[in-house]
C-alpha atoms as a PDB file:
ATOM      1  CA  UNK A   1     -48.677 -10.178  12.065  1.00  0.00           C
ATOM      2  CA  UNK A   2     -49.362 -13.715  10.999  1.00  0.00           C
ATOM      3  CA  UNK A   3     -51.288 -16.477  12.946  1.00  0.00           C
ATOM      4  CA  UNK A   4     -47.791 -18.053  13.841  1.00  0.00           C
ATOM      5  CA  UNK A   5     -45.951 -14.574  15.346  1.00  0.00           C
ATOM      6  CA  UNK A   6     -49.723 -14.126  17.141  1.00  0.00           C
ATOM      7  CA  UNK A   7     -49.327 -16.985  19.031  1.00  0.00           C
ATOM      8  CA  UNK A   8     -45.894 -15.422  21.018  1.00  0.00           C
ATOM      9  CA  UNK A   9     -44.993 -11.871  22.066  1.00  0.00           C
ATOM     10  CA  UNK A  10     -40.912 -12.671  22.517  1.00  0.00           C
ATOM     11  CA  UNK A  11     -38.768 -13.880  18.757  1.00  0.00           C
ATOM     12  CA  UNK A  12     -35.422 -14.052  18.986  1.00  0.00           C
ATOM     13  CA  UNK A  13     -34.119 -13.831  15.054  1.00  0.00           C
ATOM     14  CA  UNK A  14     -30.580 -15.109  14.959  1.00  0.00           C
ATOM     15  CA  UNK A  15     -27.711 -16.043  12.352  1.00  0.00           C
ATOM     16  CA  UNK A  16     -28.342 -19.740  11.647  1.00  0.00           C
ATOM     17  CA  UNK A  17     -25.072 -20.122  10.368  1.00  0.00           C
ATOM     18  CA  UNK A  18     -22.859 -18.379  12.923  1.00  0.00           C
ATOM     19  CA  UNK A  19     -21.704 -20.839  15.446  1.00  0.00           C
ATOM     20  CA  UNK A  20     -21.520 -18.358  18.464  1.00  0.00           C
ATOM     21  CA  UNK A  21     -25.539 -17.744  17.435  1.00  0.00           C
ATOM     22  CA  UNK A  22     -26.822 -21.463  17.539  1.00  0.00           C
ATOM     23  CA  UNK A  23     -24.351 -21.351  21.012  1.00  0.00           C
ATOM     24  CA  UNK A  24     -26.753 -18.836  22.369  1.00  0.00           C
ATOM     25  CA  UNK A  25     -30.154 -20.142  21.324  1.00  0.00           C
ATOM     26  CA  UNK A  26     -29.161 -23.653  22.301  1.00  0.00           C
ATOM     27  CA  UNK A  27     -28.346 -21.327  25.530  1.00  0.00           C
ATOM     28  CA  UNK A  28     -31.415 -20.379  25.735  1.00  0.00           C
ATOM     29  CA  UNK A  29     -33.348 -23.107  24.728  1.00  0.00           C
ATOM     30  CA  UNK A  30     -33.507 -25.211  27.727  1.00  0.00           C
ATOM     31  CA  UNK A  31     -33.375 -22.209  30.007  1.00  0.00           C
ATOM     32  CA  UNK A  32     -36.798 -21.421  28.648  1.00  0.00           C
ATOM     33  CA  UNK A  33     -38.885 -23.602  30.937  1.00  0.00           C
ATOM     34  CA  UNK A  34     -41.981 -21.903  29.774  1.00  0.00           C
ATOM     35  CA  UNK A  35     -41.574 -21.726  26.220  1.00  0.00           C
ATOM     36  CA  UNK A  36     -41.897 -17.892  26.184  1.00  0.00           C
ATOM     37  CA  UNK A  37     -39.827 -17.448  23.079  1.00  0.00           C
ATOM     38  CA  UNK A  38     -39.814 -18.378  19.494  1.00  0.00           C
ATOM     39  CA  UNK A  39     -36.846 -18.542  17.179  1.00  0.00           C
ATOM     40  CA  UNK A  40     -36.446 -17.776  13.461  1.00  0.00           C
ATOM     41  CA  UNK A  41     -32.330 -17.847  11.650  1.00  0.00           C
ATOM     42  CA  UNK A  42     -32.105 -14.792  10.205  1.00  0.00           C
ATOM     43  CA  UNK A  43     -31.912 -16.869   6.492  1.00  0.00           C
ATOM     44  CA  UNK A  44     -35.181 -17.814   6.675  1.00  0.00           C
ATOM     45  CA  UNK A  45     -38.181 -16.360   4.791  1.00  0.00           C
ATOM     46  CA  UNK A  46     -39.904 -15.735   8.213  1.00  0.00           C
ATOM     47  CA  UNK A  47     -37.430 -13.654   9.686  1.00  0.00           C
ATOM     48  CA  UNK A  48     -36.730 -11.292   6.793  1.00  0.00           C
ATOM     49  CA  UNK A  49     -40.633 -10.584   6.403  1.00  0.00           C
ATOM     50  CA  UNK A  50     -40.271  -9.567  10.010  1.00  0.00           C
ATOM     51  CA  UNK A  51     -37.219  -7.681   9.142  1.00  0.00           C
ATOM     52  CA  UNK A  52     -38.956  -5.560   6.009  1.00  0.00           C
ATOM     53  CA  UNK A  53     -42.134  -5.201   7.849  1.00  0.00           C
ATOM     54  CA  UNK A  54     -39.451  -3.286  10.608  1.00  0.00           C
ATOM     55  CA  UNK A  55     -37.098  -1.931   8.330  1.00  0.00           C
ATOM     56  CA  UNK A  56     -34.000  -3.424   9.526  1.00  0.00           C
ATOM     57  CA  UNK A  57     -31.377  -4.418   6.670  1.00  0.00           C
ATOM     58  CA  UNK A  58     -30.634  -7.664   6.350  1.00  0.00           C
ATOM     59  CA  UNK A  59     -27.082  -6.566   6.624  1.00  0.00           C
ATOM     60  CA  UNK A  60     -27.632  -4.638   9.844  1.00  0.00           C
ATOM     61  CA  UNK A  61     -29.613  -7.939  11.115  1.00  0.00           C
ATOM     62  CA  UNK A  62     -26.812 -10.180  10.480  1.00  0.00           C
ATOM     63  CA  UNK A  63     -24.729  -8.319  13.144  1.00  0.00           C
ATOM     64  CA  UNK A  64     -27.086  -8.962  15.865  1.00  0.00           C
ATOM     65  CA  UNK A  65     -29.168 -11.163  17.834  1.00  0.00           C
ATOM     66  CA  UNK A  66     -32.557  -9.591  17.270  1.00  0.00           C
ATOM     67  CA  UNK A  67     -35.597  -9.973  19.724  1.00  0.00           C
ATOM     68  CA  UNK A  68     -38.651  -9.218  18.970  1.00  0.00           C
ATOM     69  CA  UNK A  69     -41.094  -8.708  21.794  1.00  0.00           C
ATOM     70  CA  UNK A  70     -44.500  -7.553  21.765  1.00  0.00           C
ATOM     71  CA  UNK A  71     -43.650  -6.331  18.043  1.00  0.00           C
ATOM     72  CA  UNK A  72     -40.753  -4.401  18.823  1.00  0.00           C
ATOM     73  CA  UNK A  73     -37.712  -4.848  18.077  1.00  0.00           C
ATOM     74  CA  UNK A  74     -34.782  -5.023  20.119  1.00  0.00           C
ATOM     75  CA  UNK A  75     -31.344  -5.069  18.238  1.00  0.00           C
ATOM     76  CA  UNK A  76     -27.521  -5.743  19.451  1.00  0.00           C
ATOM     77  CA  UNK A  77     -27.041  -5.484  23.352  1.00  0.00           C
ATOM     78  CA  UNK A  78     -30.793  -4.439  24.308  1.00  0.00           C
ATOM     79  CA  UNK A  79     -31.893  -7.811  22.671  1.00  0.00           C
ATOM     80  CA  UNK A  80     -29.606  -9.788  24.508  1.00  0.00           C
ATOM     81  CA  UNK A  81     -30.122  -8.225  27.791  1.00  0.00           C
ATOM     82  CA  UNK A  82     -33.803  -8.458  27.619  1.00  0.00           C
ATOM     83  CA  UNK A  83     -33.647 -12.097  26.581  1.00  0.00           C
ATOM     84  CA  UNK A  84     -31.546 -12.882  29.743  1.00  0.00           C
ATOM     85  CA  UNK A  85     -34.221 -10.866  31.912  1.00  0.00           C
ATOM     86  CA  UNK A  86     -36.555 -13.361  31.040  1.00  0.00           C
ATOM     87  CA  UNK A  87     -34.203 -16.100  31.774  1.00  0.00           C
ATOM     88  CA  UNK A  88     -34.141 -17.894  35.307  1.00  0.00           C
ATOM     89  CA  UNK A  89     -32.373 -16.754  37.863  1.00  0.00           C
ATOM     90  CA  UNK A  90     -29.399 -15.976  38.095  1.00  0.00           C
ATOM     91  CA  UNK A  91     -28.821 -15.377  34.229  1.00  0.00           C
ATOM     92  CA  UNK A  92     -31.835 -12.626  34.498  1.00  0.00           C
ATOM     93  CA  UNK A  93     -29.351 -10.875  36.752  1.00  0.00           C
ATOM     94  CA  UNK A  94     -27.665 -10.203  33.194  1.00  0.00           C
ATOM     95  CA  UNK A  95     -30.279  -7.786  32.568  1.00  0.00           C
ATOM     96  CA  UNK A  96     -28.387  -5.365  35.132  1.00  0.00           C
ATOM     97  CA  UNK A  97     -26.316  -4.122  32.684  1.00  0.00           C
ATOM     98  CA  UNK A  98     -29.362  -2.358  30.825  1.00  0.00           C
ATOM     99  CA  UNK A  99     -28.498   0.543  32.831  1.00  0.00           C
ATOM    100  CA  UNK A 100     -25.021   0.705  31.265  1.00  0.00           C
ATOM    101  CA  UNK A 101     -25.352   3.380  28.534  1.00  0.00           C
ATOM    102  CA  UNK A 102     -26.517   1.843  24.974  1.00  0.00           C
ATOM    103  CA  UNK A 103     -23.116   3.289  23.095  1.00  0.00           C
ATOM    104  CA  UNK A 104     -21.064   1.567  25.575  1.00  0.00           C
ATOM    105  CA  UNK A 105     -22.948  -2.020  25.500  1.00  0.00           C
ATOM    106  CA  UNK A 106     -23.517  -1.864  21.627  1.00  0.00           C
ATOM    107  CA  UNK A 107     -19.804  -0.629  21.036  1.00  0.00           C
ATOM    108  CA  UNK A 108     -18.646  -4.088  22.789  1.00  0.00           C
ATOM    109  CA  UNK A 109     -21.737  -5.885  21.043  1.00  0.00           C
ATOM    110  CA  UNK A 110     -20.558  -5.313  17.567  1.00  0.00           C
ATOM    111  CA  UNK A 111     -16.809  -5.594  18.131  1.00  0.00           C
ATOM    112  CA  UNK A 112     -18.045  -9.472  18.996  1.00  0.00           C
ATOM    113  CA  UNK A 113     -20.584  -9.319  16.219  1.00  0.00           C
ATOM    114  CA  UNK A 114     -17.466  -8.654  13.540  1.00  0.00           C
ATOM    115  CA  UNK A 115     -15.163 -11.114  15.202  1.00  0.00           C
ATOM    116  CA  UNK A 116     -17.676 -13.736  15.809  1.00  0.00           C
ATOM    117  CA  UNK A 117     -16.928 -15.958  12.493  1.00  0.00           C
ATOM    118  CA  UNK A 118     -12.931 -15.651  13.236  1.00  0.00           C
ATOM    119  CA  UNK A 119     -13.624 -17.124  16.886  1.00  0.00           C
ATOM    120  CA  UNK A 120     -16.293 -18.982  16.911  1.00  0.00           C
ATOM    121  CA  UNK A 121     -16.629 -20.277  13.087  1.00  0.00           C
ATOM    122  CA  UNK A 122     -19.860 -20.648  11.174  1.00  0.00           C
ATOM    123  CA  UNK A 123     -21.810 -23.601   9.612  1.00  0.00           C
ATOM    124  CA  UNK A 124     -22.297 -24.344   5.709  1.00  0.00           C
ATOM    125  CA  UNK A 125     -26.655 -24.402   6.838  1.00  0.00           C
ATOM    126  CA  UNK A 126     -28.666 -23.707   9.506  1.00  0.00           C
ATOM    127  CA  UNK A 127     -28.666 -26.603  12.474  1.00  0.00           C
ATOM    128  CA  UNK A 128     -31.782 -28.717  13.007  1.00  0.00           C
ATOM    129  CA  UNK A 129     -33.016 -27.959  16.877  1.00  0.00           C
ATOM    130  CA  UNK A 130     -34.038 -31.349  18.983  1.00  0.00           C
ATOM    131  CA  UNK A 131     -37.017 -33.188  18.423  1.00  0.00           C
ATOM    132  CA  UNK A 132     -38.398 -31.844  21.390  1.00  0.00           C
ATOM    133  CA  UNK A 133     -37.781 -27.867  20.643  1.00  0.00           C
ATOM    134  CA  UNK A 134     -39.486 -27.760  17.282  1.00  0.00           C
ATOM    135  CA  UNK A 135     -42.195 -26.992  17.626  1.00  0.00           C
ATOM    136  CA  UNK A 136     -40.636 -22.923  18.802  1.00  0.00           C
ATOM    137  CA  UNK A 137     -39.021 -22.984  15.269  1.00  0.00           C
ATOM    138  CA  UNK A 138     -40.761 -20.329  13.096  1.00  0.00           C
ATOM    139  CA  UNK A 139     -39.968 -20.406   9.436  1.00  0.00           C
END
């Protein structure tokens, strides 16, 4: 763990370049009061030491929103769902659906995951955050 990932327990690792991605972490963004999380695009040199050090494949990665909370990762629904549960009310109500079994939650999950570039389109680079959110870019 390097000094950066020390200073956080919750990384969300995301596709910089989907569209429906950045939708989510600009989501999130200002619904994180507290600054609890810290955000790497998936692209980045950051994330995919993260990745290795975890063995995820970057191909597996790419299909998911990836948290990463006290070292752990959290892949597909579970990520999501325990993002929300740290959001304010009444988006941590979200988190509900945890007791849905994984199978079920992941099978939805990835049918948006493969779609997600036909609906929602994707970006030639990564997007630059606001002055202001910055500083909870990693990498």
């Amino acid at each position: 763990m390097d000094a950066m990932e020390g200073r956080t327990s919750k990384i969300i690792l995301y596709d910089g370049v989907c569209n429906l991605c950045d939708g989510a972490i600009r989501f999130v963004l200002p619904r994180d009061k507290a600054g609890e999380f810290r955000y790497a695009a998936l692209q980045s040199d950051y994330a995919k030491s993260i990745l290795a050090r975890h063995a995820i494949a970057e191909s597996e990665a790419l299909e998911s929103l990836i948290l990463i909370e006290n070292d752990r990762p959290y892949l597909y629904s579970s990520g999501v769902l325990r993002i929300a549960r740290s959001l304010p009310f009444p988006w941590s109500l979200a988190a509900i659906f945890l007791v849905v079994p994984r199978f079920v939650r992941d099978g939805i999950y990835r049918w948006v995951a493969r779609n997600r570039y036909r609906w929602f389109g994707k970006q030639e680079s990564c997007l630059l955050p606001k002055p202001e959110w910055r500083d909870r870019f990693l990498g």
